[in-house]
Structure formats: structure tokens, C-alpha cells
C-alpha atoms as a PDB file:
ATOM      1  CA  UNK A   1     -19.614  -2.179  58.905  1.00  0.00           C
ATOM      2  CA  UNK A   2     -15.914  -1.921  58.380  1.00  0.00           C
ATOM      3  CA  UNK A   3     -16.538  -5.298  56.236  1.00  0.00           C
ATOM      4  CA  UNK A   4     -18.517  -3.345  53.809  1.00  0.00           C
ATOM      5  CA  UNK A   5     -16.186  -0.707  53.451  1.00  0.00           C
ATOM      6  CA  UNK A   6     -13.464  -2.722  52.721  1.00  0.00           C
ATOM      7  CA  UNK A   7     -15.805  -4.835  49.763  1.00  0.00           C
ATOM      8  CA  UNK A   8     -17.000  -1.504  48.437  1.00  0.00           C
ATOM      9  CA  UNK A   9     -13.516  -0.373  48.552  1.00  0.00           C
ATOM     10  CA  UNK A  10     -12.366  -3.535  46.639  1.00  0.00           C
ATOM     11  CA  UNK A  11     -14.835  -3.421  44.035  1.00  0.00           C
ATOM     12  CA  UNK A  12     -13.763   0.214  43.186  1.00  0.00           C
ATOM     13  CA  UNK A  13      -9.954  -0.611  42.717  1.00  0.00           C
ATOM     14  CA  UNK A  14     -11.309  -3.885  40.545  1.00  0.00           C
ATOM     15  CA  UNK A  15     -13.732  -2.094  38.505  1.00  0.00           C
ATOM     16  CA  UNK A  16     -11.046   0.733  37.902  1.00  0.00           C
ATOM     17  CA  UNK A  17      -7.755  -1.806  37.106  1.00  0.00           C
ATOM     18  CA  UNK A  18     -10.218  -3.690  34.466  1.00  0.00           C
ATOM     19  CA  UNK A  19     -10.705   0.344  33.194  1.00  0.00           C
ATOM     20  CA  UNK A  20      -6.931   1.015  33.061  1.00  0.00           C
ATOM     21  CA  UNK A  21      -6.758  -2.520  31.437  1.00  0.00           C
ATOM     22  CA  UNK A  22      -9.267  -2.071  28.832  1.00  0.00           C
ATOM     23  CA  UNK A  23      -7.108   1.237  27.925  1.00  0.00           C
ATOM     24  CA  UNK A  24      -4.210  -0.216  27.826  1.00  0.00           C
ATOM     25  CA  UNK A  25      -4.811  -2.886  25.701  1.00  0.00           C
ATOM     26  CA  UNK A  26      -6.573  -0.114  22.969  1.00  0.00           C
ATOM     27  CA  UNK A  27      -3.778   1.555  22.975  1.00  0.00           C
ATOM     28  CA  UNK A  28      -1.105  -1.659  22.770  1.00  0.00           C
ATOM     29  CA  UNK A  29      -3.513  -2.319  19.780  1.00  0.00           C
ATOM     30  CA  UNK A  30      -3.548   0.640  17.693  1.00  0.00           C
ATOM     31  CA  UNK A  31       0.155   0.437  18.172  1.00  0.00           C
ATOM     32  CA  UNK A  32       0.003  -2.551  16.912  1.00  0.00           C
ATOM     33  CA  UNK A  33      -2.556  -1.670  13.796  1.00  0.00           C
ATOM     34  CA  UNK A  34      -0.206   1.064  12.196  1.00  0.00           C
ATOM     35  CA  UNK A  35       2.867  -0.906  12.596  1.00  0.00           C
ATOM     36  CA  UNK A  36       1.379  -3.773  10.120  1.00  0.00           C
ATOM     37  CA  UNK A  37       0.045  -1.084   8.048  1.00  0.00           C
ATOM     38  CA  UNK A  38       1.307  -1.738   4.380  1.00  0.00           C
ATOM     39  CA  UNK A  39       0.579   0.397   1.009  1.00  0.00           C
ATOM     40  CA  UNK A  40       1.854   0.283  -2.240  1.00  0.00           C
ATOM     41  CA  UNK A  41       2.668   3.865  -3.490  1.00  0.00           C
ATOM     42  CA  UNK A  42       3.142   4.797  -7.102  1.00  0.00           C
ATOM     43  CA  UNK A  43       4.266   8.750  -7.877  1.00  0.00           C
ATOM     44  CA  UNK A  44       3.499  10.119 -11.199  1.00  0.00           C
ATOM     45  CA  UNK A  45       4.915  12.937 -12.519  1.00  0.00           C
ATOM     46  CA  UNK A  46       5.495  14.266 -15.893  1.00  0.00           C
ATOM     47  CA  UNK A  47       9.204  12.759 -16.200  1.00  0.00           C
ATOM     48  CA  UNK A  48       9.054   9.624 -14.362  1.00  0.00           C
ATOM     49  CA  UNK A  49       6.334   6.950 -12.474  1.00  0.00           C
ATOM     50  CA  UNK A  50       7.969   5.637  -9.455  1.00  0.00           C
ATOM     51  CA  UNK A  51       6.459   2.720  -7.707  1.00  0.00           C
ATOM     52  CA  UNK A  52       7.392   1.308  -4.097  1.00  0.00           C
ATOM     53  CA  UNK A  53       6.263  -0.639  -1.150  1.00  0.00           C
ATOM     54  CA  UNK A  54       5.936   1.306   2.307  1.00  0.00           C
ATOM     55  CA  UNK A  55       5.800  -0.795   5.487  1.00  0.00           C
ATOM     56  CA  UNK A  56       4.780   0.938   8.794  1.00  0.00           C
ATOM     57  CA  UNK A  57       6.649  -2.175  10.508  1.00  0.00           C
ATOM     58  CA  UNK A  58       9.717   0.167  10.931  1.00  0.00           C
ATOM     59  CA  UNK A  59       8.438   3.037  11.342  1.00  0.00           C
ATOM     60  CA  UNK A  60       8.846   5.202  15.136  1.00  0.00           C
ATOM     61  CA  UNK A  61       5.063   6.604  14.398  1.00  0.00           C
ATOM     62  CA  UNK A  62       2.343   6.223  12.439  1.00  0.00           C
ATOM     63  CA  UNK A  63       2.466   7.494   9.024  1.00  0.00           C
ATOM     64  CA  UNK A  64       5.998   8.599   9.695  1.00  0.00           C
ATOM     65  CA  UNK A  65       6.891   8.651   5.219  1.00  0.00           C
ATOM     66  CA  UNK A  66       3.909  10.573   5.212  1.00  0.00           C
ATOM     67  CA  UNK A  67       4.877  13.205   6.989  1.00  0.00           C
ATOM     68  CA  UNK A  68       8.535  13.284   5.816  1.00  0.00           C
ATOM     69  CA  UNK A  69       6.763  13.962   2.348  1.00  0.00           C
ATOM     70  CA  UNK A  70       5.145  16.818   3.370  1.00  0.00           C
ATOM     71  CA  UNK A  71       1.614  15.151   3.496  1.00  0.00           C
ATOM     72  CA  UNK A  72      -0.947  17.945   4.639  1.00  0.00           C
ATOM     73  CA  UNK A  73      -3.015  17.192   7.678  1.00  0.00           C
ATOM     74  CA  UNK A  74      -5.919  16.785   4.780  1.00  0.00           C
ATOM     75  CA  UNK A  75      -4.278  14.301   3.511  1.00  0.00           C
ATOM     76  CA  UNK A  76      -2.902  12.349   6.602  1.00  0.00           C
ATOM     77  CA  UNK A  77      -6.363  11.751   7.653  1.00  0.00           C
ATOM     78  CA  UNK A  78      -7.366  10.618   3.984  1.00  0.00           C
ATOM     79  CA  UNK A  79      -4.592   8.296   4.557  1.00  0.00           C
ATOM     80  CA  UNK A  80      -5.561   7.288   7.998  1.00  0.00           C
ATOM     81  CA  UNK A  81      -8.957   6.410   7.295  1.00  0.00           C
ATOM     82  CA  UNK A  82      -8.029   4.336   4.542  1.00  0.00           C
ATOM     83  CA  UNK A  83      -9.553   0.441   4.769  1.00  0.00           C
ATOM     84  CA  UNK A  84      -7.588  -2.132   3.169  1.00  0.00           C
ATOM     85  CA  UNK A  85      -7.399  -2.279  -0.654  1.00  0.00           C
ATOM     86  CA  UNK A  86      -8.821   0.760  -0.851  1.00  0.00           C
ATOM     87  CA  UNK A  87      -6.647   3.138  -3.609  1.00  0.00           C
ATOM     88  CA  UNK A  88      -6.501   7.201  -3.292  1.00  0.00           C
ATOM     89  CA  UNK A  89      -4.630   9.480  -5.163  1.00  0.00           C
ATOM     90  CA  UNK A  90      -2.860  12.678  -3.559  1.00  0.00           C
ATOM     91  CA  UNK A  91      -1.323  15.799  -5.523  1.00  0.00           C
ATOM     92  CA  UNK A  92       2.128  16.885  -3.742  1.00  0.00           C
ATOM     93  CA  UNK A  93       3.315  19.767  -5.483  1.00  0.00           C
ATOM     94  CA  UNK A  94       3.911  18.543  -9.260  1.00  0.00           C
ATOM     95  CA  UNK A  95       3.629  14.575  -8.590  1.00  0.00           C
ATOM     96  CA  UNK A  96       0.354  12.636  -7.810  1.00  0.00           C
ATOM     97  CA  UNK A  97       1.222  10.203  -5.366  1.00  0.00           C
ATOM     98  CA  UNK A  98      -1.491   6.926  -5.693  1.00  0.00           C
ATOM     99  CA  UNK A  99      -1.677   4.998  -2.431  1.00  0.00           C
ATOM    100  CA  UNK A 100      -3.451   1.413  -2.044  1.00  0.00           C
ATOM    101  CA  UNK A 101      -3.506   0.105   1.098  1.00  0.00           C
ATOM    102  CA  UNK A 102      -2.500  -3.573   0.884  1.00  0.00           C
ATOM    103  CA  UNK A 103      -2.511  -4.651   4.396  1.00  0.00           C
END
């Protein structure tokens, strides 16, 4: 009887440390995901067209330019569900900011 126990009781901590495993490596994974993220981000306005390379690889959190920008939450999740080479364009106040996601 107390054999049992101790099995059953063993098979719960296994079952939940592969649970707490399998989360763990999602989320080590996503982590990983944004900070390869790479886009190529052109902003037109009527003066100038400025063209530049942003690279999540330094960034603290995802989409971190984004936000500094002033991206709406629209927009970040435009941006978020972007797939790679896939090209949207944005209007920020009077610029239109044209992402392509490279990598």
C-alpha cells in the first residue's frame, strides 16, 4: 500500500516537472523569437524618406522601437503578427512608416 502511494506520488511530481518544463522552454523560445526579429523600416514623409535596419537582438523587450515611436496597440499587434517578408505600412502622425520583416 504505502508502495503505491509513493509511485502515484512520483508520477505526479514527473508528470508536473515535464509541465513546468514544457513552459519553460515556450517561454525561453519566444524570448528567443523576438530577439532575432529583424525589419527593414523606411519612413516617408513629405520632406524626406528615411530608410533603416531595426534588430530586436538588442532590444530589453519585444518591439521596444515600436513603442518608443508611439506605435498604437493597433499597430503593435499588426507588427507582431507579421510573418517574415511580409511588408505593412503604418501612418504615425504625418510620416508612413513601411515595415518588412526580413528575418
Amino acid at each position: 500500500m504505502a508502495n503505491r502511494l509513493v509511485n502515484s506520488h512520483s508520477k505526479r511530481i514527473v508528470r508536473r516537472a515535464g509541465q513546468a518544463g514544457r513552459w519553460l522552454a515556450a517561454r525561453v523560445g519566444a524570448l528567443c523569437e523576438f530577439q532575432q526579429r529583424i525589419w527593414v523600416v523606411s519612413i516617408v514623409n513629405d520632406t524626406y524618406t528615411d530608410t533603416f535596419i531595426v534588430n530586436e537582438g538588442s532590444f530589453e523587450q519585444p518591439m521596444q522601437w515600436m513603442h518608443r515611436k508611439g506605435y498604437s496597440a493597433e499597430m503593435l499587434a499588426r507588427v507582431e503578427a507579421m510573418g517574415r517578408s511580409q511588408v505593412i505600412q503604418l501612418e504615425l502622425g504625418d510620416a508612413s512608416h513601411r515595415l518588412m520583416r526580413v528575418k
